[in-house]
C-alpha atoms as a PDB file:
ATOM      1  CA  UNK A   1     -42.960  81.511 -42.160  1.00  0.00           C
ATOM      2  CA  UNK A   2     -40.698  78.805 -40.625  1.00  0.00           C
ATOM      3  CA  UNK A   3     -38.833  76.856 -42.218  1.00  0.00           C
ATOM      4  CA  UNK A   4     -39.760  73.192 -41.876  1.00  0.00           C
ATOM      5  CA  UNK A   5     -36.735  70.582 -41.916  1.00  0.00           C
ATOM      6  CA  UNK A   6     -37.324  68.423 -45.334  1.00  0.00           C
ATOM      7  CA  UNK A   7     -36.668  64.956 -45.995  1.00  0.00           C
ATOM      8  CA  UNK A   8     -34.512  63.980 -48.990  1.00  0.00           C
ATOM      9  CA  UNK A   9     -36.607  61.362 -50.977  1.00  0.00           C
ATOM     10  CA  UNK A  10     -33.946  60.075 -52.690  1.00  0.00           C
ATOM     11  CA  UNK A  11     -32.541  58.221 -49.764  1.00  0.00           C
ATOM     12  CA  UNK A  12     -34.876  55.997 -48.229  1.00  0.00           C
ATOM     13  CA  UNK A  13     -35.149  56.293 -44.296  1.00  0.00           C
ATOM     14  CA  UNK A  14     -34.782  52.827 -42.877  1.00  0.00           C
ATOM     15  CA  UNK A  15     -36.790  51.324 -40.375  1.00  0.00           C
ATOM     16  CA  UNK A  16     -35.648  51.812 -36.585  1.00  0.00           C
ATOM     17  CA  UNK A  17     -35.618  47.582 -36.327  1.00  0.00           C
ATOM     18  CA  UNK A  18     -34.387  46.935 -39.545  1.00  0.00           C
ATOM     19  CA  UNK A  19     -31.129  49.458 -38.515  1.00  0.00           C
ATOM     20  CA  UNK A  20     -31.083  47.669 -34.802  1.00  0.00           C
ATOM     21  CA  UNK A  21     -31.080  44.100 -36.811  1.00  0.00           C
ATOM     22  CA  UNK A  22     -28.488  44.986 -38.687  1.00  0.00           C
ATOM     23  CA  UNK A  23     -26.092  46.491 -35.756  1.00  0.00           C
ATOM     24  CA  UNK A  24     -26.935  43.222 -34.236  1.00  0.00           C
ATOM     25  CA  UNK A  25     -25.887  40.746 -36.956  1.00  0.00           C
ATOM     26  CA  UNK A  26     -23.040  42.872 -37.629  1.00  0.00           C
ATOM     27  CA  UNK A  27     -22.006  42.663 -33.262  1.00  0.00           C
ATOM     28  CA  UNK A  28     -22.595  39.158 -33.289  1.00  0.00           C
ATOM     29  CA  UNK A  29     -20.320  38.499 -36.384  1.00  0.00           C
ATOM     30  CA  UNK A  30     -17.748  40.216 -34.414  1.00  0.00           C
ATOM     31  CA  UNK A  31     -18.473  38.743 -31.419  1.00  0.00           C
ATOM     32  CA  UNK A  32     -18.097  35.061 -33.528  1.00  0.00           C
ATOM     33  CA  UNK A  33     -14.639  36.010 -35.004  1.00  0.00           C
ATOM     34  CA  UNK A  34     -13.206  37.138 -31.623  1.00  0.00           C
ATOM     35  CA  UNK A  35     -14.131  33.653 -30.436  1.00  0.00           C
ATOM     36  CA  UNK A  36     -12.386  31.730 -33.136  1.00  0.00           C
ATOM     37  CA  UNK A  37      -9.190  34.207 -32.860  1.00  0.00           C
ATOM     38  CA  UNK A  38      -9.176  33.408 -29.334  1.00  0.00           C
ATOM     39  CA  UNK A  39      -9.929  30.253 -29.542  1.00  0.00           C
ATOM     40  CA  UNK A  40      -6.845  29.809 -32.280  1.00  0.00           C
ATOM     41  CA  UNK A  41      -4.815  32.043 -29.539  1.00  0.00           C
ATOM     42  CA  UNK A  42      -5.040  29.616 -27.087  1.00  0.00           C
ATOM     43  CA  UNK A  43      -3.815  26.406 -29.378  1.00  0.00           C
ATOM     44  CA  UNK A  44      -0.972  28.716 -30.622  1.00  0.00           C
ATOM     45  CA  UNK A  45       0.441  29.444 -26.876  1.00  0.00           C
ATOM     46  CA  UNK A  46       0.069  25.982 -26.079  1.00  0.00           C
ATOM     47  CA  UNK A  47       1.730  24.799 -29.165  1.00  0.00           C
ATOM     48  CA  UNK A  48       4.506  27.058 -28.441  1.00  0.00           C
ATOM     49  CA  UNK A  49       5.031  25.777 -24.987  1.00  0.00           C
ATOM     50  CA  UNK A  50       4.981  21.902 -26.399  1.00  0.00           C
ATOM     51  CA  UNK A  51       7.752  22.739 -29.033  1.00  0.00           C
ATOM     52  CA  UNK A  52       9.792  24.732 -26.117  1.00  0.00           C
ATOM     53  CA  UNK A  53       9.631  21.981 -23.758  1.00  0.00           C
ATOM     54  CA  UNK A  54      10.596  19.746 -26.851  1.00  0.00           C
ATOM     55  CA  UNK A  55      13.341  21.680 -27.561  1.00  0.00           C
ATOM     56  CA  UNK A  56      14.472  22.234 -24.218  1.00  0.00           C
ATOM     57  CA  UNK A  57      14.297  18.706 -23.285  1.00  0.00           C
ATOM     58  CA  UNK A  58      16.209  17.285 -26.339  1.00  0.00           C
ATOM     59  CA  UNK A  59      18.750  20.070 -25.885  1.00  0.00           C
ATOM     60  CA  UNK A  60      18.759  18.995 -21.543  1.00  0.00           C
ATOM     61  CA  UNK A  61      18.927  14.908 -22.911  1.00  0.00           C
ATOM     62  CA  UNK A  62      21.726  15.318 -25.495  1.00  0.00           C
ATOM     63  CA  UNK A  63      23.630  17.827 -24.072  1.00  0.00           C
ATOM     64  CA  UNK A  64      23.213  20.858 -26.807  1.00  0.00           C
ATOM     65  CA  UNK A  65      23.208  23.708 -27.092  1.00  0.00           C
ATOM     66  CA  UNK A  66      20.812  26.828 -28.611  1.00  0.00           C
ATOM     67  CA  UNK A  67      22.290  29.770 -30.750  1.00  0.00           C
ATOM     68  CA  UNK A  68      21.889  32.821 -29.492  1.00  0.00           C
ATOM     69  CA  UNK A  69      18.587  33.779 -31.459  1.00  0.00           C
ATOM     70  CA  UNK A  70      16.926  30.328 -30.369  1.00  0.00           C
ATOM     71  CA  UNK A  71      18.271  30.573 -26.917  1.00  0.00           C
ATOM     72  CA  UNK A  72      16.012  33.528 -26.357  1.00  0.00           C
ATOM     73  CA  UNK A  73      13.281  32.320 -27.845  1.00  0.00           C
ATOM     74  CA  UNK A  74      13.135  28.707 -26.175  1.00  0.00           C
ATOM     75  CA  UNK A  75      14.487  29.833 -22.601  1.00  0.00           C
ATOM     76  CA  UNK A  76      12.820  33.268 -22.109  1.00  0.00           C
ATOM     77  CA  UNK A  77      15.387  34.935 -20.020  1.00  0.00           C
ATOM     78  CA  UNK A  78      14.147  34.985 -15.816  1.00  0.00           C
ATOM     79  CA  UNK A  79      13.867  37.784 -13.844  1.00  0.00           C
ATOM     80  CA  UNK A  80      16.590  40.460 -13.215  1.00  0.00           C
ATOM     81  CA  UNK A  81      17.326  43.791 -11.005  1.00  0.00           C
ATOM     82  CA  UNK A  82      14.905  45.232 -13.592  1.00  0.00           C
ATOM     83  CA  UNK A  83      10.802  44.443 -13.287  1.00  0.00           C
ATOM     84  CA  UNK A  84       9.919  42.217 -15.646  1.00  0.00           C
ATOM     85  CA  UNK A  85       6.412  41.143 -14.654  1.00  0.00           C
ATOM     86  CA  UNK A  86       4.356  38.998 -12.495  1.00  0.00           C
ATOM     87  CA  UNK A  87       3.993  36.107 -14.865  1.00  0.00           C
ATOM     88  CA  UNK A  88       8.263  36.037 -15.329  1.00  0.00           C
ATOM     89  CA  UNK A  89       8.213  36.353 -11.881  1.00  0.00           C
ATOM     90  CA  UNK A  90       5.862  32.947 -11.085  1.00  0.00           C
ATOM     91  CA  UNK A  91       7.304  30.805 -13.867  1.00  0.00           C
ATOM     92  CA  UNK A  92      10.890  31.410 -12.283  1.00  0.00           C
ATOM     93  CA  UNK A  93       9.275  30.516  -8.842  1.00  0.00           C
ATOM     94  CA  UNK A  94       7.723  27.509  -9.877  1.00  0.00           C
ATOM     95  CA  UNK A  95      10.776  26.423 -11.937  1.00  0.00           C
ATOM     96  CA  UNK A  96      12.857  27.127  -8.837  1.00  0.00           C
ATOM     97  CA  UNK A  97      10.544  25.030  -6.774  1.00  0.00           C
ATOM     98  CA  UNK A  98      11.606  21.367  -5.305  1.00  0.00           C
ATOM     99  CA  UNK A  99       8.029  20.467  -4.205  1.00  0.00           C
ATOM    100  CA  UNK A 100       4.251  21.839  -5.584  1.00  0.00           C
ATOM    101  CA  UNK A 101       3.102  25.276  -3.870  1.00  0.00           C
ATOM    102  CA  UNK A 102       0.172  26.907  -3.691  1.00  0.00           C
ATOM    103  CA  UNK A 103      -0.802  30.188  -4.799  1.00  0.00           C
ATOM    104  CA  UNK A 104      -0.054  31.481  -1.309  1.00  0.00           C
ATOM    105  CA  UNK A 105       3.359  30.158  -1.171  1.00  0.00           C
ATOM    106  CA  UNK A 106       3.992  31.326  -4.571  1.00  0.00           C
ATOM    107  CA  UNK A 107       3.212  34.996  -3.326  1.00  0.00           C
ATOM    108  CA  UNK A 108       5.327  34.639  -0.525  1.00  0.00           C
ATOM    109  CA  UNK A 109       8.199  33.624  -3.009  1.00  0.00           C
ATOM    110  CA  UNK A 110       7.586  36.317  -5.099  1.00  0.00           C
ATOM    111  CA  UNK A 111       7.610  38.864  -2.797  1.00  0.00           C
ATOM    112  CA  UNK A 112      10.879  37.852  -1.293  1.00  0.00           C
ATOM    113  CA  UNK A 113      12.311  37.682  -5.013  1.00  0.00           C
ATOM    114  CA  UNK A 114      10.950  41.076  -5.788  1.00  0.00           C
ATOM    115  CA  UNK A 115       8.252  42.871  -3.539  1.00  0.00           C
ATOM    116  CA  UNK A 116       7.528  45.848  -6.662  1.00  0.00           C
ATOM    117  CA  UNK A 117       6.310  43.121  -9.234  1.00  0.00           C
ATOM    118  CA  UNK A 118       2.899  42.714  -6.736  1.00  0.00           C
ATOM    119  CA  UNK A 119       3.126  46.283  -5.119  1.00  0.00           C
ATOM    120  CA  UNK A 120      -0.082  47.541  -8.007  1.00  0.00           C
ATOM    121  CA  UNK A 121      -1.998  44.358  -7.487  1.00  0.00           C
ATOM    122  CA  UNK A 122      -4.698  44.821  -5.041  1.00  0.00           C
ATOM    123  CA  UNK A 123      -5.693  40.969  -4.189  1.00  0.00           C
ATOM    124  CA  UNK A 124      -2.195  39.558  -4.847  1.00  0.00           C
ATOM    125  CA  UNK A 125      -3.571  35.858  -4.308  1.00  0.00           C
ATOM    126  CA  UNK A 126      -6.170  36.192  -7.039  1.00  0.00           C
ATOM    127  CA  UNK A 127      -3.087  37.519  -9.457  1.00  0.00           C
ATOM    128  CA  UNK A 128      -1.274  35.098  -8.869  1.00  0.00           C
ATOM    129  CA  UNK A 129      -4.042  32.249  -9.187  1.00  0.00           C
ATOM    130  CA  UNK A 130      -4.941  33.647 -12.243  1.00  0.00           C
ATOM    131  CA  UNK A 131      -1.226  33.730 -13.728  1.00  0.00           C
ATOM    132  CA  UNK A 132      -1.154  29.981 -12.462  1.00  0.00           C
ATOM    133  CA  UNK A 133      -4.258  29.149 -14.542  1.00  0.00           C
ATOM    134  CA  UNK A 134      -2.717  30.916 -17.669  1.00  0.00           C
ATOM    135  CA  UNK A 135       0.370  29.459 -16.989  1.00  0.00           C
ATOM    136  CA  UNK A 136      -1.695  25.762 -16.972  1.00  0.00           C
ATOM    137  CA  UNK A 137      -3.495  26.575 -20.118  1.00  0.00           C
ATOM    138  CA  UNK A 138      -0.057  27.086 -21.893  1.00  0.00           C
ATOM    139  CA  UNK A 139       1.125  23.968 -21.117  1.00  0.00           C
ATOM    140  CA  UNK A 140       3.771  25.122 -18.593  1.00  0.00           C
ATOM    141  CA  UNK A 141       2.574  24.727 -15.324  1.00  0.00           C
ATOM    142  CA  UNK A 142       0.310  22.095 -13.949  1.00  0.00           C
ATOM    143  CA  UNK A 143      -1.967  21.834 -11.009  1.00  0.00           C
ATOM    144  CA  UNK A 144      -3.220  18.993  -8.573  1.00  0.00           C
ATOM    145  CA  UNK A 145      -4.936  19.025  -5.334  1.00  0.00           C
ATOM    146  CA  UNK A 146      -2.272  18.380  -1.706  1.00  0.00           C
ATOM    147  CA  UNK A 147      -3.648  15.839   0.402  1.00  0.00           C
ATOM    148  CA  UNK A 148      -4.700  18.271   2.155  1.00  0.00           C
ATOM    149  CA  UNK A 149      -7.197  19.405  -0.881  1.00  0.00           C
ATOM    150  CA  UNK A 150      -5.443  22.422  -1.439  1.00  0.00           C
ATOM    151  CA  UNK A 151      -4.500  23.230  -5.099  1.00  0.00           C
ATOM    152  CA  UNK A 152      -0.759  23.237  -5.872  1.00  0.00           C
ATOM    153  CA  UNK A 153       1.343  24.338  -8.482  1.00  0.00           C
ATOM    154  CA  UNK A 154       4.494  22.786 -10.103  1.00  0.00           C
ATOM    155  CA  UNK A 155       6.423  23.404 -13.090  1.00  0.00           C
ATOM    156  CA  UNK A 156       5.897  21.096 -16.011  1.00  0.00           C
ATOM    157  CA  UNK A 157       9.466  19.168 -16.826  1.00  0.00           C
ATOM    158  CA  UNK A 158      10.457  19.985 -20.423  1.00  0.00           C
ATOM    159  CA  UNK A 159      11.046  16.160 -20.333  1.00  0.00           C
ATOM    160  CA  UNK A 160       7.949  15.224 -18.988  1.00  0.00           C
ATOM    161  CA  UNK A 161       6.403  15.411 -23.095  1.00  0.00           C
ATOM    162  CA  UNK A 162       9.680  15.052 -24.717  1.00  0.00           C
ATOM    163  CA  UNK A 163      10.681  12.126 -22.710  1.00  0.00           C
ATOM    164  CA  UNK A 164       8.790   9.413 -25.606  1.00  0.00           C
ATOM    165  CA  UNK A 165      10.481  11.803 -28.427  1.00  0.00           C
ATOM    166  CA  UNK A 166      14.335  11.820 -26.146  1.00  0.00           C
ATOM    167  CA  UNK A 167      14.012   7.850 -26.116  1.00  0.00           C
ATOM    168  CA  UNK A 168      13.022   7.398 -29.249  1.00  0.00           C
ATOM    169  CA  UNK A 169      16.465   9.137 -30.353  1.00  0.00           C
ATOM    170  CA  UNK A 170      18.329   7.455 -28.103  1.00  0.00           C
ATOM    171  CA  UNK A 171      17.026   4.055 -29.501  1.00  0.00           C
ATOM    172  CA  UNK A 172      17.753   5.358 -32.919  1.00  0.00           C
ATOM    173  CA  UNK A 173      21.514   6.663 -32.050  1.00  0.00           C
ATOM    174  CA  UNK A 174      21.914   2.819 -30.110  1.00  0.00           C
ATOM    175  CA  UNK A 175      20.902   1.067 -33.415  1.00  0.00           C
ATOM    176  CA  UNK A 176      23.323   2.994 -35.344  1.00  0.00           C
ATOM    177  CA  UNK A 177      26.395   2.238 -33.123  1.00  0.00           C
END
């Protein structure tokens, strides 16, 4: 005699569909909750940018000064003899920057700054670019086209959104003198 395998009554077998609805209600409530918490992501980092620029700006317009702590926070520190990263690397380049550069003269910066931050990358333009584009979505960088049509980079001034905010102030400290 062989032995057969038996079912267990007592727990019901489900339907092949109804278990293949289920995975996909489950997936797509996962899928809708990575949206929102990358959605809210995206607000937070640009929020965060608007109040450093804010800060930075009222502390460039009035002459003060950050404590340590907040120093850190508001002016990340830039890039030293150690690697810190491609996107350190292309904020202090576009900082640095007197005019708006593309990605290809940002690359070129970069690599004379330091060569080892783009040594793993293997299309170091399309790094770069999409850095920039981060960088944009942050609120710290923004982008226009040359007249040439090329797209170009340029730091954002931390007084370019401040600057209602700084005069505002210095209205207010006028009035009270």
């Amino acid at each position: 005699m062989s032995a057969s395998p038996q079912i267990n009554s007592t727990f019901p077998v489900r339907a092949e569909s109804e278990a293949s609805h289920e995975v996909e209600h489950v997936l797509a409530a996962a899928r809708q909750e990575l949206q929102h918490l990358l959605e809210q992501r995206s607000v937070i980092l640009r929020r965060i940018a608007t109040v450093r620029r804010t800060i930075n700006g009222l502390m460039d317009t009035f002459g003060g000064s950050a404590s340590g702590q907040l120093s850190h926070l508001v002016r990340p520190s830039v890039i030293d003899s150690r690697q810190k990263g491609l996107t350190s690397a292309c904020r202090t380049v576009l900082h640095d920057a007197v005019d708006p550069l593309t990605a290809v003269d940002v690359v070129e910066r970069v690599l004379r700054s330091n060569p080892r931050v783009l040594g793993h990358h293997k299309n170091s333009i399309s790094s770069v670019t999409t850095v920039l584009r981060r960088l944009q979505a942050y609120g710290e960088a923004a982008s226009s086209l040359s007249t040439s049509g090329q797209r170009v980079w340029s730091w954002r001034d931390a007084n370019e959104e401040s600057m209602a905010t700084s005069c505002q102030l210095q209205q207010v400290r006028r009035s009270q003198n």
